[in-house]
N, C-alpha and C. Protein backbone atom coordinates (compact mmCIF):
# COMPACT_ATOMS: atom_id res chain seq x y z
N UNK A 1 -26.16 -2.98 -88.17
CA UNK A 1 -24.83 -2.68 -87.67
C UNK A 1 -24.90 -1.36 -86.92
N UNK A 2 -24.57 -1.28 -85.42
CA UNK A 2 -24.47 0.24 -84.60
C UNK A 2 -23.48 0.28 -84.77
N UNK A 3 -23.04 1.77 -85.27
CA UNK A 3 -21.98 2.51 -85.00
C UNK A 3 -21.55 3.10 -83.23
N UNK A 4 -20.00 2.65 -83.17
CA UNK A 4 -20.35 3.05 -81.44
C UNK A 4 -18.91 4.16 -81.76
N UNK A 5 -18.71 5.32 -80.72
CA UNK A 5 -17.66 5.69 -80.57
C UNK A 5 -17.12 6.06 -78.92
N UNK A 6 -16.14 6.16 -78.62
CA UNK A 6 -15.45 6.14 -77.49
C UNK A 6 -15.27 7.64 -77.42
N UNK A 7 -15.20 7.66 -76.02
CA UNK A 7 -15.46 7.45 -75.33
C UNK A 7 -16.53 6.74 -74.79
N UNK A 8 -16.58 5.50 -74.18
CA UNK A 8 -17.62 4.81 -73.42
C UNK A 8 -18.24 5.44 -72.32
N UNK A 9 -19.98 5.82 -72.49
CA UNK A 9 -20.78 5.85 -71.72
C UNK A 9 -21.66 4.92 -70.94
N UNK A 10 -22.44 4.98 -69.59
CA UNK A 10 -23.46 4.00 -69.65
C UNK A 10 -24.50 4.01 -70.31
N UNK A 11 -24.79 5.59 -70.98
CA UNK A 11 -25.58 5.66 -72.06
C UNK A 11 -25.71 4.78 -72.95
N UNK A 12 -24.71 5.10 -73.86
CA UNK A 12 -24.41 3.90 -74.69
C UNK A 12 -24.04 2.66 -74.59
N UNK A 13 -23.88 2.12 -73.25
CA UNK A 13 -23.30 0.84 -73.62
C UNK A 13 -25.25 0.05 -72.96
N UNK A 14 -25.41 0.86 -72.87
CA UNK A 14 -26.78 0.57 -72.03
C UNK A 14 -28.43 -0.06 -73.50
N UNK A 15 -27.62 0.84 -74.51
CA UNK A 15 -28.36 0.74 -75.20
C UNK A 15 -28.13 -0.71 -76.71
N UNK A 16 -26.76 -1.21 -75.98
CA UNK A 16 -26.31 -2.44 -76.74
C UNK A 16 -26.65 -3.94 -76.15
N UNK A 17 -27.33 -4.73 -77.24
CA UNK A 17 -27.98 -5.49 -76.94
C UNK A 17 -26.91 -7.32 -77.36
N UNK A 18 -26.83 -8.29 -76.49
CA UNK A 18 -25.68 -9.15 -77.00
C UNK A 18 -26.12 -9.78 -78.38
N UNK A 19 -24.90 -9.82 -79.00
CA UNK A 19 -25.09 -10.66 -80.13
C UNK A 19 -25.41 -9.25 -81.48
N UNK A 20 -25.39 -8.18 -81.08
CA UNK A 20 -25.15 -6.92 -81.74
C UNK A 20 -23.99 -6.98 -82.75
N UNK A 21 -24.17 -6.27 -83.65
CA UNK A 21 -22.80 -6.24 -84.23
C UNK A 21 -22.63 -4.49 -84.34
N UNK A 22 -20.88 -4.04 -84.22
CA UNK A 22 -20.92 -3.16 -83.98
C UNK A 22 -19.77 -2.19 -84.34
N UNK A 23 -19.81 -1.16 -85.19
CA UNK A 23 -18.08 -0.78 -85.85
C UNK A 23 -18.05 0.75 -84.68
N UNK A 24 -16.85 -0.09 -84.08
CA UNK A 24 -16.01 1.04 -83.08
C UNK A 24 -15.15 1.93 -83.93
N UNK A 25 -15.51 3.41 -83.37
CA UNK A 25 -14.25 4.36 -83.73
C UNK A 25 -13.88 4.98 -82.51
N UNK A 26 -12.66 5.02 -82.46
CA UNK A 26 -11.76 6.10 -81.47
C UNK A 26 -11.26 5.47 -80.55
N UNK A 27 -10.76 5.83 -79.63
CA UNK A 27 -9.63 5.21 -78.81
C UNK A 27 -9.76 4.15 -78.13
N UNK A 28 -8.75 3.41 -78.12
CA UNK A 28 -9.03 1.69 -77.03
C UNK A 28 -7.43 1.77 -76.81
N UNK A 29 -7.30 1.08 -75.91
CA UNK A 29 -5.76 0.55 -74.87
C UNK A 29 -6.06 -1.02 -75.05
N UNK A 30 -4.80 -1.60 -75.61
CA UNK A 30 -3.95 -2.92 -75.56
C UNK A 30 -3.95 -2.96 -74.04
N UNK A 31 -3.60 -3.98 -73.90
CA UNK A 31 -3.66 -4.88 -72.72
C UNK A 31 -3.44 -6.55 -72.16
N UNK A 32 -2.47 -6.98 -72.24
CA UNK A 32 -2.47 -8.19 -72.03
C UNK A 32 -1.85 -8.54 -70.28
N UNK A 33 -1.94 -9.92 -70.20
CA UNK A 33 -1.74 -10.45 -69.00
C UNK A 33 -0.39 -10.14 -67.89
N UNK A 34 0.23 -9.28 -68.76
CA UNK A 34 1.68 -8.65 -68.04
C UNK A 34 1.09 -7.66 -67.56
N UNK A 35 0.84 -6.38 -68.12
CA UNK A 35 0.21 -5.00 -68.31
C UNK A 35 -1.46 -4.81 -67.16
N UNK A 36 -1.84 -6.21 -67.44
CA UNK A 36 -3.09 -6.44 -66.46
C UNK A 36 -2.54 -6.19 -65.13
N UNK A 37 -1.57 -6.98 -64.66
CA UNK A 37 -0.92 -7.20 -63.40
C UNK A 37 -0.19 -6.14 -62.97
N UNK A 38 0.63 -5.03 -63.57
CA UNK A 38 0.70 -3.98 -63.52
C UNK A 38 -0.19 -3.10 -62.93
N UNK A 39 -1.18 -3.15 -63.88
CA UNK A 39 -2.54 -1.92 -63.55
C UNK A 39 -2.81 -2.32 -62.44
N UNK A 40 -2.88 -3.95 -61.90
CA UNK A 40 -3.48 -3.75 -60.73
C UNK A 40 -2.91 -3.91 -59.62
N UNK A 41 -1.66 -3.66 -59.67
CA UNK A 41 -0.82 -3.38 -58.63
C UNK A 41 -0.62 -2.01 -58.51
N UNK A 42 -1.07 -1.04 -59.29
CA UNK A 42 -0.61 0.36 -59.02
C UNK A 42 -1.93 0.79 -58.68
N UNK A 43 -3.31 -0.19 -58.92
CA UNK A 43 -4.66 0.76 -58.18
C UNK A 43 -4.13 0.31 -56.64
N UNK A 44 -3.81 -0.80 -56.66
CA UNK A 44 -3.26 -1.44 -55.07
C UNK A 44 -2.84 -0.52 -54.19
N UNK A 45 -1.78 0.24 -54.68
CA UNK A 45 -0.80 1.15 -54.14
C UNK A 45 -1.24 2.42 -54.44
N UNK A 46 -2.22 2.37 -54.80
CA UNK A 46 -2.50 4.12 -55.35
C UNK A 46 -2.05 5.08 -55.84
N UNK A 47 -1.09 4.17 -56.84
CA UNK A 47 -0.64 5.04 -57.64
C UNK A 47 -1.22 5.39 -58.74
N UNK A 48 -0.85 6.62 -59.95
CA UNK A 48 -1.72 7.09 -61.22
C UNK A 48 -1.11 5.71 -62.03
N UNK A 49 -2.56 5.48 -63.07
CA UNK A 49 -2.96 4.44 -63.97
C UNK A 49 -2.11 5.63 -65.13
N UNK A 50 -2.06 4.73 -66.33
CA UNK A 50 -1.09 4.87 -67.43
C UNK A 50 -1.98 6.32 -68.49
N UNK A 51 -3.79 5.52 -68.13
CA UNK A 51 -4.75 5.94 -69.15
C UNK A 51 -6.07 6.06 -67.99
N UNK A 52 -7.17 6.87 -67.96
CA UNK A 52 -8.15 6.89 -66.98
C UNK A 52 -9.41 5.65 -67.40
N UNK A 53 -9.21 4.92 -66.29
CA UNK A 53 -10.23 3.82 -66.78
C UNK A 53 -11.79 4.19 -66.94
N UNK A 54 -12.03 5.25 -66.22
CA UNK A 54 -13.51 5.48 -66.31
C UNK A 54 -13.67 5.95 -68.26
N UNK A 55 -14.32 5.45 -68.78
CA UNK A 55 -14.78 5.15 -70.14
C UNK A 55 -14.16 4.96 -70.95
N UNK A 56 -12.79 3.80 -70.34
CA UNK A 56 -11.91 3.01 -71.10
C UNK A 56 -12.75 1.74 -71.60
N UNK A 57 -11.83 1.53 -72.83
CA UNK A 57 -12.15 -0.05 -73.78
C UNK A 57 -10.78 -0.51 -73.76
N UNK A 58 -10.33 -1.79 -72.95
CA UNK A 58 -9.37 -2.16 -73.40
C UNK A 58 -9.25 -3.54 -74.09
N UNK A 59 -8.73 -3.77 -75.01
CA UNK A 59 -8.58 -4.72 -75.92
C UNK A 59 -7.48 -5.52 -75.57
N UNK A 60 -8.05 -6.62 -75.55
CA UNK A 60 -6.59 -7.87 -74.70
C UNK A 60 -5.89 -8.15 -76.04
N UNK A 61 -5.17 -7.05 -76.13
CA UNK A 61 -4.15 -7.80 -77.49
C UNK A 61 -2.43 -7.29 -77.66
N UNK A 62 -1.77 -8.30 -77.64
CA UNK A 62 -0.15 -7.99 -77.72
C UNK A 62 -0.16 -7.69 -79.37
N UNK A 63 0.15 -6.48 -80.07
CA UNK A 63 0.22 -6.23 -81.06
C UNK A 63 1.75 -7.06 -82.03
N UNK A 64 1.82 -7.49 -83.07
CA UNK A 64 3.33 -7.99 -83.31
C UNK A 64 3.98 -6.99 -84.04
N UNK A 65 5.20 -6.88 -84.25
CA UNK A 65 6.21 -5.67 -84.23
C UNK A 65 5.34 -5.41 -85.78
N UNK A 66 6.06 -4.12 -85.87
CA UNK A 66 5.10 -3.31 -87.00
C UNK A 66 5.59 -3.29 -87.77
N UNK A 67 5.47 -3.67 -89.25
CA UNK A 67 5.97 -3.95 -90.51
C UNK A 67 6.44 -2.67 -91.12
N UNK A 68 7.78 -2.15 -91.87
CA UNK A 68 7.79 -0.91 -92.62
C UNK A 68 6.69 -0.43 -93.29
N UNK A 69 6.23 0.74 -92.84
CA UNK A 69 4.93 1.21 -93.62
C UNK A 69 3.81 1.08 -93.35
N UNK A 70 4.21 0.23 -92.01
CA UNK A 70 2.64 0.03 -91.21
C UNK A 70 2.29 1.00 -90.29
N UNK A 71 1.46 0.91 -89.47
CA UNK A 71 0.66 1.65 -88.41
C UNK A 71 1.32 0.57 -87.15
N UNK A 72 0.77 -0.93 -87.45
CA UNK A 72 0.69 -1.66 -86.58
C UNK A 72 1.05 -2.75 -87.01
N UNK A 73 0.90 -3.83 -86.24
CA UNK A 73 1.57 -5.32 -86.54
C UNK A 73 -0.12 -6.23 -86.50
N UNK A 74 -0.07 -7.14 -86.82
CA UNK A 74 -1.20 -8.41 -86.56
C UNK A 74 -1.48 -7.67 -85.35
N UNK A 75 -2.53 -7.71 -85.23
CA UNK A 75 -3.11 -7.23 -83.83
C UNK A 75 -4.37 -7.82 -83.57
N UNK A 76 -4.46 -9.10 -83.24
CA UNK A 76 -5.74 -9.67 -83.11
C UNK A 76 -5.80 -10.19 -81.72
N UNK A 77 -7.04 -10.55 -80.93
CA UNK A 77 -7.44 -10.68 -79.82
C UNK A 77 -6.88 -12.11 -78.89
N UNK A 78 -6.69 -11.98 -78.24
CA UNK A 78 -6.29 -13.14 -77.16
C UNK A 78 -7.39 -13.31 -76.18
N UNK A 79 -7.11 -14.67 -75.29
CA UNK A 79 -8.61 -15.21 -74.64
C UNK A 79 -8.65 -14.48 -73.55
N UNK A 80 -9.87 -14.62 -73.72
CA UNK A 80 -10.64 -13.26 -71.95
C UNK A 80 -10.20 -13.60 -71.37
N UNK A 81 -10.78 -15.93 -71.27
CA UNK A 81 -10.36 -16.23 -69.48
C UNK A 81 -9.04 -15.84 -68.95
N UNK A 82 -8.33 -15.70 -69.59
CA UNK A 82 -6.95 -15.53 -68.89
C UNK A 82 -6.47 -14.33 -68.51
N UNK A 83 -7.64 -13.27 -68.58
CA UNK A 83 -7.65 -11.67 -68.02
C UNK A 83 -7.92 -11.52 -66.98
N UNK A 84 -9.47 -13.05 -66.71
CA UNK A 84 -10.55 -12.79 -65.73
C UNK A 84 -9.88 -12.36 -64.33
N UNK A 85 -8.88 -12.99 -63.93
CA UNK A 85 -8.28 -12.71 -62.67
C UNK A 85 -8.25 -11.80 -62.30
N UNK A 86 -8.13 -11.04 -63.29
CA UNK A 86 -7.79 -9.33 -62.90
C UNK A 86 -9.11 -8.38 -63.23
N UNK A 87 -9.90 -8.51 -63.90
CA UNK A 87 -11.37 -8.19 -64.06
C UNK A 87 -11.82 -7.45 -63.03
N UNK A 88 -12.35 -8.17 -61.71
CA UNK A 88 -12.83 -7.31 -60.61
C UNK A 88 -12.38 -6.46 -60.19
N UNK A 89 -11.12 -5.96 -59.95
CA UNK A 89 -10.73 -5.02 -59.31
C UNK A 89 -10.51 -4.02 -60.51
N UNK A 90 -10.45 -4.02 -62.22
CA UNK A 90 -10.89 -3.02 -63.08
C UNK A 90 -12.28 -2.72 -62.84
N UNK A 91 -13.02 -3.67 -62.89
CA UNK A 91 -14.33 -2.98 -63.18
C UNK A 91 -14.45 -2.28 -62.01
N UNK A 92 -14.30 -2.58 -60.88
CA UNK A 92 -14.71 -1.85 -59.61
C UNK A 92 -14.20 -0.34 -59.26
N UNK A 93 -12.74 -0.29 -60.21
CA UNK A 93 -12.09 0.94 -60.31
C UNK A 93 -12.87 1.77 -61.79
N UNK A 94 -13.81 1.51 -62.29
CA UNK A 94 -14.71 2.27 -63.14
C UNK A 94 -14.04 1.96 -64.90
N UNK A 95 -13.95 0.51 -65.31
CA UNK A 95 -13.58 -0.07 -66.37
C UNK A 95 -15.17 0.00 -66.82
N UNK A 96 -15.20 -0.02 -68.14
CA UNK A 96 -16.66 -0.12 -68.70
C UNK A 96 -16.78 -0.91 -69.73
N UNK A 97 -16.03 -1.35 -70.55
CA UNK A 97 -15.73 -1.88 -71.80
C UNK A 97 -13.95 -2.81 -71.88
N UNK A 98 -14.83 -4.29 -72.02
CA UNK A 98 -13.50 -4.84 -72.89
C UNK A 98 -13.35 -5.24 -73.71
N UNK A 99 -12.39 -6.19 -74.84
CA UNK A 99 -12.90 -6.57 -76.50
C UNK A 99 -11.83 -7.87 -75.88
N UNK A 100 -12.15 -9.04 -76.45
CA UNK A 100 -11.11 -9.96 -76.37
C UNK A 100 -11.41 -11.26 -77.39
N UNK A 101 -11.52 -12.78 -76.73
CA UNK A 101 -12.62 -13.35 -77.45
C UNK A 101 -12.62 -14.68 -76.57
N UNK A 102 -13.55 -15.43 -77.04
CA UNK A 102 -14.36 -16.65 -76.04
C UNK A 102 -15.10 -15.74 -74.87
N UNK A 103 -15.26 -17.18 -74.09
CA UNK A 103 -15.96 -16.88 -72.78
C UNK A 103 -15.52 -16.76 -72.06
N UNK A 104 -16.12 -15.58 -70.94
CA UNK A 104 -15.88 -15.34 -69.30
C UNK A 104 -16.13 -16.29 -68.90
N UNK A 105 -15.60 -15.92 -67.50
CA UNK A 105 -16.42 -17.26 -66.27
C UNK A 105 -17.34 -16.31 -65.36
N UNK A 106 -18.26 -17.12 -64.75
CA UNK A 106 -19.44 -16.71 -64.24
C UNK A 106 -19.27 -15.66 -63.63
N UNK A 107 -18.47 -15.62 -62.40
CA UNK A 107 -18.17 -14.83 -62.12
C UNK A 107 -17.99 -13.36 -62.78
N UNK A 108 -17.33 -13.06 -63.96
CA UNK A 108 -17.25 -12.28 -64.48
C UNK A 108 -18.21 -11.63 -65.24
N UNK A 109 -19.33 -12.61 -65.76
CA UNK A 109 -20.60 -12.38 -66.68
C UNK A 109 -21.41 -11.68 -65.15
N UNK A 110 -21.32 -12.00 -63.97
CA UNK A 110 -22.44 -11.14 -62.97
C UNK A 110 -21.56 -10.15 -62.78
N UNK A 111 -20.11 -9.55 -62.52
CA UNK A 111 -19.77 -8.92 -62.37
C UNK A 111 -20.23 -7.38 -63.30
N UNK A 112 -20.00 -7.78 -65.16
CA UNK A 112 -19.85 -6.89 -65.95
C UNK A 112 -21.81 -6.40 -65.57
N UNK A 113 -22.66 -7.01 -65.34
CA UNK A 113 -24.21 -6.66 -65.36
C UNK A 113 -23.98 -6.13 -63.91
N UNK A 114 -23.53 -6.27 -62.84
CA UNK A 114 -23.28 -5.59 -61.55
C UNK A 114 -22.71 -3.98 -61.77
N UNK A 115 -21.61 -3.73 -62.64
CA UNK A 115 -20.78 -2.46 -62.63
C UNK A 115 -22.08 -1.85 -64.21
N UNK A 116 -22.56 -2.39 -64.87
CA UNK A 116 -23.38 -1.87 -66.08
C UNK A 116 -22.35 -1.88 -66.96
N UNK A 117 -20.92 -2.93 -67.02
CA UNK A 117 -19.80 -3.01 -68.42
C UNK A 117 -20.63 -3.66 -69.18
N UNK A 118 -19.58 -3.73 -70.01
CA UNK A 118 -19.82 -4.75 -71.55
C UNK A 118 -18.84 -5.26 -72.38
N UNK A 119 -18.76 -6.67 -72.72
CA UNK A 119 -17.62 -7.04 -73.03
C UNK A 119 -18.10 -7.89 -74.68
N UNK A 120 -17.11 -7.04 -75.60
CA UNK A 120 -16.92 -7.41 -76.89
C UNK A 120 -15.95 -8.31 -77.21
N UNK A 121 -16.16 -8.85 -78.29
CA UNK A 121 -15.37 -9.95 -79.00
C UNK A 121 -15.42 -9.80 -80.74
N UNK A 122 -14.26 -9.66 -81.09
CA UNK A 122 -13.74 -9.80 -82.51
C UNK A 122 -13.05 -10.82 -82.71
N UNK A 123 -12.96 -10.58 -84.30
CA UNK A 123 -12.64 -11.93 -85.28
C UNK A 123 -10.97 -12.48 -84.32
N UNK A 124 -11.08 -13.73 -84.23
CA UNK A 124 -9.72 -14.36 -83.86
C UNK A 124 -9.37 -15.21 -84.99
N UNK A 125 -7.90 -15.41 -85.30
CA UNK A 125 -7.39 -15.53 -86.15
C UNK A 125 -7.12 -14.52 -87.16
N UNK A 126 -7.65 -13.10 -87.31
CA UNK A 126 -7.89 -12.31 -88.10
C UNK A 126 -6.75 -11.02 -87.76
N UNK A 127 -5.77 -11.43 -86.74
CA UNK A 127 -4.83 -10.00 -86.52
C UNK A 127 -4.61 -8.96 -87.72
N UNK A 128 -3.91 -9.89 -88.47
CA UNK A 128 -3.60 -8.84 -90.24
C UNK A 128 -4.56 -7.77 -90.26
N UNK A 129 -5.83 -8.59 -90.56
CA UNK A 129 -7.11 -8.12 -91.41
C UNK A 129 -7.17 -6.55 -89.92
N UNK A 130 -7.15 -7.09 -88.72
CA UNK A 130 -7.67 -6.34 -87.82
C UNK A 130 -6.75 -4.61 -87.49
N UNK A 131 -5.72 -5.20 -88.09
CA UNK A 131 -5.15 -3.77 -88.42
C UNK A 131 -4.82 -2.94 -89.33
N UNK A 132 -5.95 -3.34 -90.33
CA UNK A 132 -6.50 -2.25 -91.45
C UNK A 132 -7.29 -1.64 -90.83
N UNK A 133 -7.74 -1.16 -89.75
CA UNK A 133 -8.64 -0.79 -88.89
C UNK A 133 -7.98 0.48 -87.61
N UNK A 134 -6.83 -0.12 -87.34
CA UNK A 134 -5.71 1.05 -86.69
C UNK A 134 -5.77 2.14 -87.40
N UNK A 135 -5.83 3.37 -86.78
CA UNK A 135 -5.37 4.65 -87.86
C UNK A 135 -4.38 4.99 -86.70
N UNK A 136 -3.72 4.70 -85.22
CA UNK A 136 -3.15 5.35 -84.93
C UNK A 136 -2.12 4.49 -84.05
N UNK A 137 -0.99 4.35 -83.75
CA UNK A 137 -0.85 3.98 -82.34
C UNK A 137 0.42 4.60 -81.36
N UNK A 138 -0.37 4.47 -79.90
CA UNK A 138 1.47 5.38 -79.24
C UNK A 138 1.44 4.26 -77.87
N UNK A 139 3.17 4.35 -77.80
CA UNK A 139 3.13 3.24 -76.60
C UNK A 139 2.97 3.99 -75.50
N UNK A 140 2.01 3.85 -74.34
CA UNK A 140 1.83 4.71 -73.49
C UNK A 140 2.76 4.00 -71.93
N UNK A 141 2.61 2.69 -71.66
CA UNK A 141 2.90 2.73 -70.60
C UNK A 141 4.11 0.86 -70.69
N UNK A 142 4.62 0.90 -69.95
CA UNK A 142 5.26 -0.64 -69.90
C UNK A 142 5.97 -1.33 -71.21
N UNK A 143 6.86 -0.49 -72.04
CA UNK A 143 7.30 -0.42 -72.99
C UNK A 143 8.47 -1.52 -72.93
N UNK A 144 9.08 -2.16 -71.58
CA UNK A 144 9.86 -2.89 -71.29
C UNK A 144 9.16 -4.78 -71.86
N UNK A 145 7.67 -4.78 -71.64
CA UNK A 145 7.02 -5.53 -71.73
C UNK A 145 6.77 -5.76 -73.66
N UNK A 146 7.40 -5.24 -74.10
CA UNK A 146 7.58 -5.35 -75.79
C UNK A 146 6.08 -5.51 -76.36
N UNK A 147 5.58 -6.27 -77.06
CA UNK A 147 4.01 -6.37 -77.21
C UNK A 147 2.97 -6.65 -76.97
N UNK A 148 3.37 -7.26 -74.80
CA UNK A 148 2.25 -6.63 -73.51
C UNK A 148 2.67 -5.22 -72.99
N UNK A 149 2.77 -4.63 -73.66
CA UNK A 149 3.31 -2.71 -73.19
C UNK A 149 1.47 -2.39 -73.33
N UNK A 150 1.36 -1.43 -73.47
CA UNK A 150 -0.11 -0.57 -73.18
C UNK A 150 0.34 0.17 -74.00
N UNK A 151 -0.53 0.31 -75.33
CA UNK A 151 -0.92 0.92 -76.19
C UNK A 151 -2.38 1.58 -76.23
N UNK A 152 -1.75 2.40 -76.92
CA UNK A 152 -3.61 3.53 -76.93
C UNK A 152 -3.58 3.86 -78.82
N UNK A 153 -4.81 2.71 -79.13
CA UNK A 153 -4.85 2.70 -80.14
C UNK A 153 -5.99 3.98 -81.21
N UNK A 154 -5.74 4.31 -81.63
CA UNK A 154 -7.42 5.09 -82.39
C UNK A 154 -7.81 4.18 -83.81
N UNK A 155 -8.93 3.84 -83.74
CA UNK A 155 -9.71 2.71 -84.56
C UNK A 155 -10.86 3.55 -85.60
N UNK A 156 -10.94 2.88 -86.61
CA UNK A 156 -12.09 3.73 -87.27
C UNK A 156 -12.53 2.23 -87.90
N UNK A 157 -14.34 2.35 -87.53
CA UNK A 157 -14.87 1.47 -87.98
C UNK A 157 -14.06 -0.18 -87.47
N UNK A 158 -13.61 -0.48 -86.60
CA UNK A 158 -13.19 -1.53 -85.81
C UNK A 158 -14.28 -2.66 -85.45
N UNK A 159 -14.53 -3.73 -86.11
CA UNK A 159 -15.55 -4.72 -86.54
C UNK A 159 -15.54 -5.35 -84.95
N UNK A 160 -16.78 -5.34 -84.10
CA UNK A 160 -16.92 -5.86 -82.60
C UNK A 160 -18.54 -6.76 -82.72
N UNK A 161 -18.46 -8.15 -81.93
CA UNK A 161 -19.80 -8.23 -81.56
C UNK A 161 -20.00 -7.80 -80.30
N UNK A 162 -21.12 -7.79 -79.83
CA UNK A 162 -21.27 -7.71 -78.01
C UNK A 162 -21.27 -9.33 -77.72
N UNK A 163 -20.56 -9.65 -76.94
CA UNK A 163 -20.72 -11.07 -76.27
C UNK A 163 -21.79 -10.71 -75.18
N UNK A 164 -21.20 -9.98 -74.28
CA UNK A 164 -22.11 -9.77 -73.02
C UNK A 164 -22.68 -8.43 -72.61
N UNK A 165 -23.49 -7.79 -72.46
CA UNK A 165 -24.18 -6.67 -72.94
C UNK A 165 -24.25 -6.14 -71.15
N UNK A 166 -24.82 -4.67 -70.97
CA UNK A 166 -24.84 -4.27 -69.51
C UNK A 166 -26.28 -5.20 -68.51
N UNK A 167 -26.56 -5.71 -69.51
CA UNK A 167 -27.80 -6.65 -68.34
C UNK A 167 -27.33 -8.14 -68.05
N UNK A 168 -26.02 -8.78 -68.56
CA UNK A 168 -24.97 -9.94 -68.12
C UNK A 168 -26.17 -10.29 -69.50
N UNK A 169 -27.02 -10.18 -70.17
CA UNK A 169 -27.07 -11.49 -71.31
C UNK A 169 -25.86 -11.56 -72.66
N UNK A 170 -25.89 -13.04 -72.41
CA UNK A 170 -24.19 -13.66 -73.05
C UNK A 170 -24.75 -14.13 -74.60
N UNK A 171 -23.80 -14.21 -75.35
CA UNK A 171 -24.20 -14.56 -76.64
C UNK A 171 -23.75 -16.71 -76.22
N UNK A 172 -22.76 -16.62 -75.03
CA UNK A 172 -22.69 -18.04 -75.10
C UNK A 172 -23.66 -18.79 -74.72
N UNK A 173 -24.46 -18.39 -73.94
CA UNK A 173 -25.99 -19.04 -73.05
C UNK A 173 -26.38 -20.06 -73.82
N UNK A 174 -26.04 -21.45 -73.37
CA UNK A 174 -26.60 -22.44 -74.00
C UNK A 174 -28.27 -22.49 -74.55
């Protein structure tokens, strides 16, 4: 098991191999398919991003409202493909790291080995379990968007495999 912490380097992500297993600590940004479309309409226009993508991890997950006494709500992962659209123009703006779960499409597996990203995958079905793992959260950006808003979470010990590592090898490769 590697211990990884965030800020994301190419150092480190350089040195993760797919099919790794791996406990993240420190900061990651929520992100889902509202919030995607956002971000990439404001690199469009050039306007300032919410959070600086260069040695961002963002985690495709709509958190559910937060229970009295919680940190966070179920917070478990939603499917990549339905990010992919928006993929290229993060990574190209200096994205390095995402967490979600299933498979990319091709496209996206040459992309993440093109920019040197890397894209993780955690337990699905497991939201509950996955936010015993939150120690922190603040809504940073798109708060209108209820639980596709952009959150900036801090994680300790946050259970990740590598699906696809900085050289594009996939844990799905037949």
């Amino acid at each position: 098991m590697q211990r990884l912490s965030t800020p994301l380097t190419r150092d480190k992500i350089n040195k993760l191999k797919a099919g790794q297993k791996v406990l993240l600590s420190g900061k990651i940004y929520t992100a889902r398919d509202q919030a995607h479309k956002r971000l990439i309409e404001a690199i469009k226009q050039g306007r300032k991003l919410p959070f600086n993508l260069k040695e961002a991890l963002i985690y495709y997950c709509g958190p559910t409202q937060t229970p009295r006494g919680k940190i966070i709500g179920s917070c478990g992962p939603t499917t990549s493909l339905r990010i992919d659209g928006f993929t290229p123009l993060l990574l190209k703006a200096g994205l390095l790291g995402m967490i979600g779960k299933g498979r990319r499409s091709y496209e996206i597996v040459k992309l993440i080995k093109k920019h040197k990203a890397i894209y993780f995958v955690t337990y699905a079905g497991c939201g509950a379990l996955l936010s015993r793992y939150v120690k922190k959260k603040e809504c940073l950006a798109y708060s209108d968007l209820g639980p596709e808003a952009i959150f900036k979470l801090e994680v300790e010990d946050f259970p990740l495999f590598v699906a696809i590592d900085a050289e594009g090898r996939s844990i799905y490769k037949d």
